[in-house]
N, C-alpha and C. Protein backbone atom coordinates (compact mmCIF):
# COMPACT_ATOMS: atom_id res chain seq x y z
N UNK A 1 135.36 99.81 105.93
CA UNK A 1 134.12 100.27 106.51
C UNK A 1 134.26 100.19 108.04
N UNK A 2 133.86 100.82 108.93
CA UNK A 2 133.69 101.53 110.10
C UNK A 2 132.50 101.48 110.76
N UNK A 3 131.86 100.10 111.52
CA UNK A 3 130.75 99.82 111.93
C UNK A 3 130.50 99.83 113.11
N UNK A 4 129.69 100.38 114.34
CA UNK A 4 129.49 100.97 115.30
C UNK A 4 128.34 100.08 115.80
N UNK A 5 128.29 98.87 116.53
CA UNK A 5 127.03 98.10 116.85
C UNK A 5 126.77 98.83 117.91
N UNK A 6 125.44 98.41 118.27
CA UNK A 6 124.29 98.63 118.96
C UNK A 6 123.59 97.59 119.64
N UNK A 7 123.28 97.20 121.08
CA UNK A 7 122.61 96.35 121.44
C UNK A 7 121.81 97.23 122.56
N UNK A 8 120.93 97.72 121.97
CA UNK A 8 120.16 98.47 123.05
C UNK A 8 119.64 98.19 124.25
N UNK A 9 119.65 99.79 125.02
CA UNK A 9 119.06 99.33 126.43
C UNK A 9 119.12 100.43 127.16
N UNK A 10 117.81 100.94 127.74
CA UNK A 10 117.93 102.06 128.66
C UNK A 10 119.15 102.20 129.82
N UNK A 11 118.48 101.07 130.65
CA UNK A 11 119.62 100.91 131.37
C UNK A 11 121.35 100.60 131.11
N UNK A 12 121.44 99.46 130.17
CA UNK A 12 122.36 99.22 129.43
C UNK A 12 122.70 99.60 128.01
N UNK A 13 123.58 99.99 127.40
CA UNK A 13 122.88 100.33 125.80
C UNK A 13 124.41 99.44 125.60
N UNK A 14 124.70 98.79 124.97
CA UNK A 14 126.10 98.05 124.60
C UNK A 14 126.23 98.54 123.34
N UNK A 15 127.73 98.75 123.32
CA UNK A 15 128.24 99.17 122.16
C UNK A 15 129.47 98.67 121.74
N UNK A 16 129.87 98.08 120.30
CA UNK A 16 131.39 97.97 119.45
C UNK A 16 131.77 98.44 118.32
N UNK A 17 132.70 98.72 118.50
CA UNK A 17 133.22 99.58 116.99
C UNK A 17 133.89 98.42 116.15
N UNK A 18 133.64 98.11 115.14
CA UNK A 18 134.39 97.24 114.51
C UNK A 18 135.09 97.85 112.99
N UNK A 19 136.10 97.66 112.93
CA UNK A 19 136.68 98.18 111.57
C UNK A 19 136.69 96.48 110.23
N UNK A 20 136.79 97.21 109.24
CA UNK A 20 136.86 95.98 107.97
C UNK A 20 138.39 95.79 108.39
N UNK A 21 138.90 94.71 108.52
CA UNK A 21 140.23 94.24 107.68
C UNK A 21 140.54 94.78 106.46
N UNK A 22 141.72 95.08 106.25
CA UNK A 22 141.82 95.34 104.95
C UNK A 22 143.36 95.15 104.34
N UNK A 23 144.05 94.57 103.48
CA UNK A 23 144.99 94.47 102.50
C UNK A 23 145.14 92.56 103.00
N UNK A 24 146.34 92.48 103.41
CA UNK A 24 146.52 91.04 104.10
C UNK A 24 145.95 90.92 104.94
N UNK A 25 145.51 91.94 105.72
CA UNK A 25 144.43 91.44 107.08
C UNK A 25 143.38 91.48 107.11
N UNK A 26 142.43 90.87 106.27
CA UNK A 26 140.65 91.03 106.35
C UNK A 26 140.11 90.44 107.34
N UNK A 27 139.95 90.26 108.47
CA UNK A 27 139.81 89.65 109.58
C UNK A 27 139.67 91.54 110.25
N UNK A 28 137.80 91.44 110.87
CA UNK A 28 137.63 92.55 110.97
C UNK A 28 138.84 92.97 112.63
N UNK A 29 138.80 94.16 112.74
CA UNK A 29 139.15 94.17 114.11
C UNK A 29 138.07 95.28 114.77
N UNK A 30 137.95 95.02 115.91
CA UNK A 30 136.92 95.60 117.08
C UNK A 30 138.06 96.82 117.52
N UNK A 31 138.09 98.02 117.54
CA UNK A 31 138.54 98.99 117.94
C UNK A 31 137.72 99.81 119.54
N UNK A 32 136.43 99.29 119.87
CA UNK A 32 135.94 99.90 120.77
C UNK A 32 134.64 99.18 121.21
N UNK A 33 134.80 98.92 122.69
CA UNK A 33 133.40 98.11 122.65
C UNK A 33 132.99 98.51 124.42
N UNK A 34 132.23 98.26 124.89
CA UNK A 34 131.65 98.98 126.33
C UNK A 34 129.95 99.47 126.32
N UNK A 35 129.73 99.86 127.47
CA UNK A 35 127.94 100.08 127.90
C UNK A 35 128.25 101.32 128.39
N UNK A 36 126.89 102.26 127.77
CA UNK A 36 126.50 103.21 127.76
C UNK A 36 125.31 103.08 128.71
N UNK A 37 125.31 103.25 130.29
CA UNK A 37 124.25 103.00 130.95
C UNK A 37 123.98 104.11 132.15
N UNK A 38 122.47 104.09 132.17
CA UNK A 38 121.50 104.95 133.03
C UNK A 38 121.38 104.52 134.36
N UNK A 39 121.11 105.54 135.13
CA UNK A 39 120.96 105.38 136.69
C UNK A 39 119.57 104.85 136.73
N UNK A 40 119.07 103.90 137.19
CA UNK A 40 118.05 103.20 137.01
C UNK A 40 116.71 104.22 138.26
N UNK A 41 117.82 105.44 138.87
CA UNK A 41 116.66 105.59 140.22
C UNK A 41 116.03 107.24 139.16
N UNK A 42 116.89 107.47 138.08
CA UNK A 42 116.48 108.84 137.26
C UNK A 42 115.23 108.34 136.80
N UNK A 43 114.31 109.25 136.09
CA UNK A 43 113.16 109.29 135.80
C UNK A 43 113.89 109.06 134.09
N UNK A 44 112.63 108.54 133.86
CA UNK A 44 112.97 108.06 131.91
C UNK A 44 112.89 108.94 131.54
N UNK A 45 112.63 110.54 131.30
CA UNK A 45 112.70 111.40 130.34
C UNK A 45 114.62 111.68 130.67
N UNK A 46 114.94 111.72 131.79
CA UNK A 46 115.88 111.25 132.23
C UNK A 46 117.29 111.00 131.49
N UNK A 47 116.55 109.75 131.54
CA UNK A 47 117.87 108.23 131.53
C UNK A 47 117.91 108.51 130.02
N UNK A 48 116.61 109.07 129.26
CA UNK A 48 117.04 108.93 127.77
C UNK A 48 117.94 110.25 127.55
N UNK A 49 117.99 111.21 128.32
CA UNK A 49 118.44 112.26 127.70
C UNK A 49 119.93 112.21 128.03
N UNK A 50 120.38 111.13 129.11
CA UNK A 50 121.76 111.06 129.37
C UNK A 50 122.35 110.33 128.59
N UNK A 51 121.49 108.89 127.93
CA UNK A 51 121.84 108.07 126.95
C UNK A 51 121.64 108.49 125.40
N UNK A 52 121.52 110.08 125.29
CA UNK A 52 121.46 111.35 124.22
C UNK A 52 122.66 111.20 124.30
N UNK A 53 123.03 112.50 124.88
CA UNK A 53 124.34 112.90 125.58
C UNK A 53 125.60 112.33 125.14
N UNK A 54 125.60 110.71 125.95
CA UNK A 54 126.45 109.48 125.45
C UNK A 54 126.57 109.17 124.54
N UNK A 55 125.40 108.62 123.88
CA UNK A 55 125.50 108.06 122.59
C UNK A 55 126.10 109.29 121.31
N UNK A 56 125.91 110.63 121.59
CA UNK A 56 126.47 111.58 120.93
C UNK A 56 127.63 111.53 120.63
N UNK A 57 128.14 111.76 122.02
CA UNK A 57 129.69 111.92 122.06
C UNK A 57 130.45 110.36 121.77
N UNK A 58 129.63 109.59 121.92
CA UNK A 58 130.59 108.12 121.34
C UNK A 58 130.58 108.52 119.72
N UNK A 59 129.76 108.83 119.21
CA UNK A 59 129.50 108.95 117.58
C UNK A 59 130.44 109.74 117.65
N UNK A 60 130.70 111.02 117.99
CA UNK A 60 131.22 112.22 117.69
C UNK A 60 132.70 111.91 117.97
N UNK A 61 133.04 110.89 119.08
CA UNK A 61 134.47 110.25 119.07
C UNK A 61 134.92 109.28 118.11
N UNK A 62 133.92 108.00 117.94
CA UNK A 62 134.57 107.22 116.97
C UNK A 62 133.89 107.21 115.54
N UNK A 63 133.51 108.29 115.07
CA UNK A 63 133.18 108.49 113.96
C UNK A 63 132.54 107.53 113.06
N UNK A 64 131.91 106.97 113.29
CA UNK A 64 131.71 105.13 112.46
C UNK A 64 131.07 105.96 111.18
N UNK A 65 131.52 105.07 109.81
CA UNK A 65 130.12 105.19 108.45
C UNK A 65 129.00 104.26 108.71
N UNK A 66 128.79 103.94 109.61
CA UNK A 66 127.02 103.17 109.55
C UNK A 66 127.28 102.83 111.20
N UNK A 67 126.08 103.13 111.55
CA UNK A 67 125.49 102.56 113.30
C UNK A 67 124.23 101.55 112.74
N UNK A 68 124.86 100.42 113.22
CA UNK A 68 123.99 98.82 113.36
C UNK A 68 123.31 98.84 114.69
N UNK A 69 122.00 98.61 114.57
CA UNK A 69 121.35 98.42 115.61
C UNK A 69 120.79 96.84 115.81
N UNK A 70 120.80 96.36 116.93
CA UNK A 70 119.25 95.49 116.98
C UNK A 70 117.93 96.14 117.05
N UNK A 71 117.46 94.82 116.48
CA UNK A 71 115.94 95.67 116.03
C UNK A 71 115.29 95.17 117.58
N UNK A 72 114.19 95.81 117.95
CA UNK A 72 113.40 95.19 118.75
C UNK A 72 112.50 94.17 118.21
N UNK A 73 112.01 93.16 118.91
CA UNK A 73 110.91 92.60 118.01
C UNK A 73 109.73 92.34 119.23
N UNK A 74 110.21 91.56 120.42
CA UNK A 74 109.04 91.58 121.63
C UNK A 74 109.89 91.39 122.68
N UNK A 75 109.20 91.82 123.83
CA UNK A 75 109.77 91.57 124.99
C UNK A 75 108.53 90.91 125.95
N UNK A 76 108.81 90.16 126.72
CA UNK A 76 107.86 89.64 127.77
C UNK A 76 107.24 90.47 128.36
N UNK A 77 108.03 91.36 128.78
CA UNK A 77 107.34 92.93 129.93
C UNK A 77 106.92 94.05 128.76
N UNK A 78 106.12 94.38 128.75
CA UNK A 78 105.58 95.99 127.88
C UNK A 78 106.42 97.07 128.30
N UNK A 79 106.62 96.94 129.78
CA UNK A 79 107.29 98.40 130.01
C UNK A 79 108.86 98.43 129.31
N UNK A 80 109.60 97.06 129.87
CA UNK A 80 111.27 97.14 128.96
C UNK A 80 110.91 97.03 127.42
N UNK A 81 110.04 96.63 127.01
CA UNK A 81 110.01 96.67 125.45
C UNK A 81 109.73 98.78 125.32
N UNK A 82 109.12 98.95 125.94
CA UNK A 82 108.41 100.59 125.54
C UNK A 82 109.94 101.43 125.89
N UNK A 83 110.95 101.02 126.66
CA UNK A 83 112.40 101.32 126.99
C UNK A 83 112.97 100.63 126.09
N UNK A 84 113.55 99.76 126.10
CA UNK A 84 114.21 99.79 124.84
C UNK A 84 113.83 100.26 123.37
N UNK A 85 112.65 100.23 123.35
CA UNK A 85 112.07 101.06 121.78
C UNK A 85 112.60 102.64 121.78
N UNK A 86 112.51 103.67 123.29
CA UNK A 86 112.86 104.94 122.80
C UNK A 86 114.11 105.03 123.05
N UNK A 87 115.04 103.95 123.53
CA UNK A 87 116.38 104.09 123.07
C UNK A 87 116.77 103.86 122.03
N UNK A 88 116.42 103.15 121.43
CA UNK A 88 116.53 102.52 120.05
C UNK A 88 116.09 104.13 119.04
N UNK A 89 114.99 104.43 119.39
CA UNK A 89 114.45 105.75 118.91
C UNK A 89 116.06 106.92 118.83
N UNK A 90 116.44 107.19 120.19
CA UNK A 90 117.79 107.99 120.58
C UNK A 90 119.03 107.57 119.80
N UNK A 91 118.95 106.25 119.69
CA UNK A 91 120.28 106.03 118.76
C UNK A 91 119.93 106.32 116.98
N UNK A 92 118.72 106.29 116.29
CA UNK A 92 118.44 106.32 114.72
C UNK A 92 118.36 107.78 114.91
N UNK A 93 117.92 108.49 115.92
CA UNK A 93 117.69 109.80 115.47
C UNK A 93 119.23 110.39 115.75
N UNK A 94 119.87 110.52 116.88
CA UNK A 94 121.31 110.55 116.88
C UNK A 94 122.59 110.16 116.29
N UNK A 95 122.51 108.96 115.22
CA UNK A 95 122.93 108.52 113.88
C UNK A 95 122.41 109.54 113.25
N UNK A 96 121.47 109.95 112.91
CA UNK A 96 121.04 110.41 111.67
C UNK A 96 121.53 111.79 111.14
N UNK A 97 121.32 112.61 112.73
CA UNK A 97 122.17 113.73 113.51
C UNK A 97 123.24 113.87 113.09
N UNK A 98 124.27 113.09 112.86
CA UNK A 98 125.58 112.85 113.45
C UNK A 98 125.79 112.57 111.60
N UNK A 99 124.69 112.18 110.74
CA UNK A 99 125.05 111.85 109.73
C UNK A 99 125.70 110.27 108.79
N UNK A 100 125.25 109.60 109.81
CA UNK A 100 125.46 108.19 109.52
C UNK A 100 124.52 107.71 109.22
N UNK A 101 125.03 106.78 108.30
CA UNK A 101 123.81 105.79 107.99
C UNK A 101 122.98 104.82 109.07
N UNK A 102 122.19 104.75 109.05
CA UNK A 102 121.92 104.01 110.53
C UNK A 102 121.02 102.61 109.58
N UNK A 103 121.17 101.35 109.81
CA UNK A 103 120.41 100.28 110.05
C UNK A 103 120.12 99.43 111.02
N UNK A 104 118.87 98.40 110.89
CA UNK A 104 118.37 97.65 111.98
C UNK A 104 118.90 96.34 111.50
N UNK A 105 119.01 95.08 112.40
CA UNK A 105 118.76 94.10 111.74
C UNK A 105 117.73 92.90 113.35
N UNK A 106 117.28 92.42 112.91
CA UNK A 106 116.60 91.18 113.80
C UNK A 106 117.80 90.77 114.73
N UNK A 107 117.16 90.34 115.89
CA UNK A 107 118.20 89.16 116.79
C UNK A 107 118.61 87.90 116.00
N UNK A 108 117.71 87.63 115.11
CA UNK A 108 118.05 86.77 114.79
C UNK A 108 118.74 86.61 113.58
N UNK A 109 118.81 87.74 112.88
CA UNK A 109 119.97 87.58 111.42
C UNK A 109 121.07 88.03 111.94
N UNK A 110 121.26 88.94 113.17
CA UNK A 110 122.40 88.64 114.02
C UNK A 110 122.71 87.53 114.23
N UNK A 111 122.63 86.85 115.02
CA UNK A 111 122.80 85.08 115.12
C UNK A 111 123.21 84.32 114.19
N UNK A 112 122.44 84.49 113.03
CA UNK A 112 122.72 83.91 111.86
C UNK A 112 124.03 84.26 111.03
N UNK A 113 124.60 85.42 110.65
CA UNK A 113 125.01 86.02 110.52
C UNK A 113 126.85 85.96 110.87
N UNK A 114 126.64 86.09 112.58
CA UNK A 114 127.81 85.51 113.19
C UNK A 114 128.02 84.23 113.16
N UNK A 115 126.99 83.23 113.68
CA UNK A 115 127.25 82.05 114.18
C UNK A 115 126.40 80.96 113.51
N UNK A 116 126.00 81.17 112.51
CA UNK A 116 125.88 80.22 111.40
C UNK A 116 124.25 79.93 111.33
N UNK A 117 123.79 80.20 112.20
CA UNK A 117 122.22 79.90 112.25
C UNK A 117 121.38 80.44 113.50
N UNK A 118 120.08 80.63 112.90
CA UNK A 118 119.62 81.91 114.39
C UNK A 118 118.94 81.54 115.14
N UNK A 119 119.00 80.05 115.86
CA UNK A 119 118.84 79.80 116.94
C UNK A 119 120.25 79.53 118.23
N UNK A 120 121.11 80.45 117.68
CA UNK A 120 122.04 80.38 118.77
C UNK A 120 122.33 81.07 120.03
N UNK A 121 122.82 80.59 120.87
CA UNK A 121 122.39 81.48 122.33
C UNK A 121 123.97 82.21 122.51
N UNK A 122 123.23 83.19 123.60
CA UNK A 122 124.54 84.21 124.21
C UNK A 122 125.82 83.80 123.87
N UNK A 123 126.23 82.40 124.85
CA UNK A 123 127.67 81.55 124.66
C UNK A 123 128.37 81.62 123.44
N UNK A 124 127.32 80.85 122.17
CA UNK A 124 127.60 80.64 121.12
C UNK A 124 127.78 82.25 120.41
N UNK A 125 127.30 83.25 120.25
CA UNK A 125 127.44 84.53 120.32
C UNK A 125 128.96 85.17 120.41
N UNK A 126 128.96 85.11 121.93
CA UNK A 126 130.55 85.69 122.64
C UNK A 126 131.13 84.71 122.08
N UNK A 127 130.98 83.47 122.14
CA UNK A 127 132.33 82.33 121.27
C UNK A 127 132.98 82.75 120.37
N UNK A 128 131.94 83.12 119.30
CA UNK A 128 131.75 83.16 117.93
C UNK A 128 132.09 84.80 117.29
N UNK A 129 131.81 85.78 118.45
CA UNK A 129 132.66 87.29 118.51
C UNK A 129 134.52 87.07 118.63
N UNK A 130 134.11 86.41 119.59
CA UNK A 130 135.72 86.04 120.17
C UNK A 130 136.82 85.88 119.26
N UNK A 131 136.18 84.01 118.04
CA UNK A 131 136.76 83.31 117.55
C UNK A 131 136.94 84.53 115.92
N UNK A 132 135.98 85.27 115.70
CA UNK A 132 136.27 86.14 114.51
C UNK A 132 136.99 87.39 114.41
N UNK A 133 136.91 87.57 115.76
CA UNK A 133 138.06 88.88 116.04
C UNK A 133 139.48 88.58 116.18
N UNK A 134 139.29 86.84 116.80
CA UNK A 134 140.50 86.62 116.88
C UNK A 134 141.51 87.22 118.31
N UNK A 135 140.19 87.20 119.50
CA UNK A 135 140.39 87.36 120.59
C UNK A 135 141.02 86.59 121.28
N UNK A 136 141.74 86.21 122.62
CA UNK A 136 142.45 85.17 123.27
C UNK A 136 141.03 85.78 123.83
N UNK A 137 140.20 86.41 124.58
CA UNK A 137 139.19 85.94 126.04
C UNK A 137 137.93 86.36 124.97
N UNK A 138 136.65 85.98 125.85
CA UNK A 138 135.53 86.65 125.10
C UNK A 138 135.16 88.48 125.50
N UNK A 139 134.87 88.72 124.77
CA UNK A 139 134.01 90.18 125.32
C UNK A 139 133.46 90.31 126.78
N UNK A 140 133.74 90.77 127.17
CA UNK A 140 133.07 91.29 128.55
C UNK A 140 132.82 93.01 128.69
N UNK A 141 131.57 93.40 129.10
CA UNK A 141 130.43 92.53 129.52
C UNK A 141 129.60 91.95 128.86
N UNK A 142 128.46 91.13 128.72
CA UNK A 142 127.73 91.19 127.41
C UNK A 142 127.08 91.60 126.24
N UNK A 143 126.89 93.01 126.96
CA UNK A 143 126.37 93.67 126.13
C UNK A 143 126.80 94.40 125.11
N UNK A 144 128.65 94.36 125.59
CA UNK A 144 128.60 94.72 124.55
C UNK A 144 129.80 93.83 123.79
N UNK A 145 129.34 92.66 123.81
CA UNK A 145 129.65 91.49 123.09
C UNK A 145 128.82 91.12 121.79
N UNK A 146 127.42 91.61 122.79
CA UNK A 146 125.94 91.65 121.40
C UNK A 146 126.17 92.94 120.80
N UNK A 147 126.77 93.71 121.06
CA UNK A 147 126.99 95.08 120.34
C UNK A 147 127.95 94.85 118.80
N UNK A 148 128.87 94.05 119.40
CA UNK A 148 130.03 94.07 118.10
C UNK A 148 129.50 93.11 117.44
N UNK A 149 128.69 92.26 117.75
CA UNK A 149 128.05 90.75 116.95
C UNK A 149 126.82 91.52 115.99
N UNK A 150 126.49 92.59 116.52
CA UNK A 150 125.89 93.65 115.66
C UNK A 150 126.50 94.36 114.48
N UNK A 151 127.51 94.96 114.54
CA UNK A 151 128.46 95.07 113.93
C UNK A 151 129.15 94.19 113.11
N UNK A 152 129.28 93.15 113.49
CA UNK A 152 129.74 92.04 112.42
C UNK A 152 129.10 91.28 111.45
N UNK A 153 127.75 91.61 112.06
CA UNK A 153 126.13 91.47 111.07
C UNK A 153 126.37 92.10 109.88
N UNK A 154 126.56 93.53 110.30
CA UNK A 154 126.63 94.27 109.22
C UNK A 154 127.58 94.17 108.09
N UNK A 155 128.46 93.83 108.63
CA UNK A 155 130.06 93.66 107.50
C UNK A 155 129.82 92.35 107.33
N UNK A 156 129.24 91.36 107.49
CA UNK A 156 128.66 90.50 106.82
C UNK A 156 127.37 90.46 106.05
N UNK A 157 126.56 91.12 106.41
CA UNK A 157 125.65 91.52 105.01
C UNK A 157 125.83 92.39 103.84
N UNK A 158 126.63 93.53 104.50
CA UNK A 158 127.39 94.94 103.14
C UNK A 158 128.42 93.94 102.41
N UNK A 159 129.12 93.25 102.92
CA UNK A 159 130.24 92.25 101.86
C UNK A 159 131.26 93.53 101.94
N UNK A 160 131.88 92.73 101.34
CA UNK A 160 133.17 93.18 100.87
C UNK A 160 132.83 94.70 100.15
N UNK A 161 133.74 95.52 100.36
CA UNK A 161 133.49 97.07 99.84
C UNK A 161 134.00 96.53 97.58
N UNK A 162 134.63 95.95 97.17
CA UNK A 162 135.37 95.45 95.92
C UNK A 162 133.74 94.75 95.85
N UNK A 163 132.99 93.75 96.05
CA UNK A 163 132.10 93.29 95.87
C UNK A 163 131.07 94.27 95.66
N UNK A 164 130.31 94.61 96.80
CA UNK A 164 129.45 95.56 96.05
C UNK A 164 129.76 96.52 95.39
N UNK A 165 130.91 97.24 94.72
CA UNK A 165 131.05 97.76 93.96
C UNK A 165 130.72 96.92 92.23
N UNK A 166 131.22 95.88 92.25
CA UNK A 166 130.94 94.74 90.78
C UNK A 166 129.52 94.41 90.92
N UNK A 167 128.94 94.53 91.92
CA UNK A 167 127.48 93.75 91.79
C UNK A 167 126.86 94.89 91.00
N UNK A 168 127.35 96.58 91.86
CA UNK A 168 126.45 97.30 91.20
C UNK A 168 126.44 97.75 89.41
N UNK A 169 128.13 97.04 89.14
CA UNK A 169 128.14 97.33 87.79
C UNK A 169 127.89 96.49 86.79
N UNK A 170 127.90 95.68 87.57
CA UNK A 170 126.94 93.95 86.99
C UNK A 170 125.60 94.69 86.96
N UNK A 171 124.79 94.49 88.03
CA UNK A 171 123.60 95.31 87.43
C UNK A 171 122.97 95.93 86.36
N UNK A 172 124.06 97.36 86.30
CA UNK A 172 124.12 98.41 85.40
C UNK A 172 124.11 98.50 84.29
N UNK A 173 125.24 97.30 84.20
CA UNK A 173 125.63 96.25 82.88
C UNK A 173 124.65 95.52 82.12
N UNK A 174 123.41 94.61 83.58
CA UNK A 174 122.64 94.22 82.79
C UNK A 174 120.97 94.97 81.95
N UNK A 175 121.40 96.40 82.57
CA UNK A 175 119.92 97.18 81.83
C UNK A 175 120.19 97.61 80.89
């Protein structure tokens, strides 16, 4: 599986591509990770239509089967929450476009997810990206450190591709 995180942001939008491990090597690997970011002096009808644009052609280059997003949940300021919401908007509708599956998950089942429980901060985050990729340095820049920790959400909640295949015939099995 072929997972494409998301850590949104008008200004910043962070992004990682992470691939499954697979035969002797299940230990995912990160194939692509970097920020997709807006000129902060453009007008927002703007900045979203360049972070269109971008986010297109990243899909349209690294082809992912599912784009992981963070979800929004609150922000202190109304106005960066009302920005990051229609980027967030630009990436599900541009997944969808593009034909990928698109999901959300919380900051915090991110957290959980990677680093064992979801009160963990940034550090513990990049540590914990680092130590599962099997990086010698951490991610730089951050964002899109939270991008692939997005991504690794995901291939930790989908499981193993052999697994959900038996669950669903376990299921099937039991009606």
């Amino acid at each position: 599986m072929f997972v494409l995180g998301i850590d949104p942001g008008l200004s910043r939008c962070g992004y990682g591509a992470v691939r499954q491990g697979s035969g002797d090597r299940r230990r995912p690997v990160a194939e692509a990770a970097g920020v997709l970011s807006t000129p902060t002096d453009a007008g927002r009808a703007q900045r979203l239509a360049e972070l269109q644009q971008d986010f297109r052609a990243l899909v349209t280059e690294l082809k992912p089967d599912v784009v992981a997003v963070e979800r929004v949940l609150f922000q202190r300021n109304a106005h960066t929450a009302m920005a990051v919401a229609e980027a967030v908007g630009v990436v599900l509708a541009e997944s969808a476009a593009a034909g990928c599956e698109a999901v959300e998950y919380s900051p915090n089942e991110v957290k959980k997810a990677v680093a064992g429980w979801g009160g963990a901060d940034k550090q513990e985050i990049t540590e914990m990206v680092k130590t599962l990729l099997g990086l010698k340095e951490r991610l730089s820049p951050p964002d899109a450190a939270d991008a692939v920790a997005v991504a690794l959400c995901h291939l930790a909640c989908a499981g193993p591709p052999a697994a959900v295949g038996r669950r669903a015939v376990a299921v099937a099995d039991a009606r």
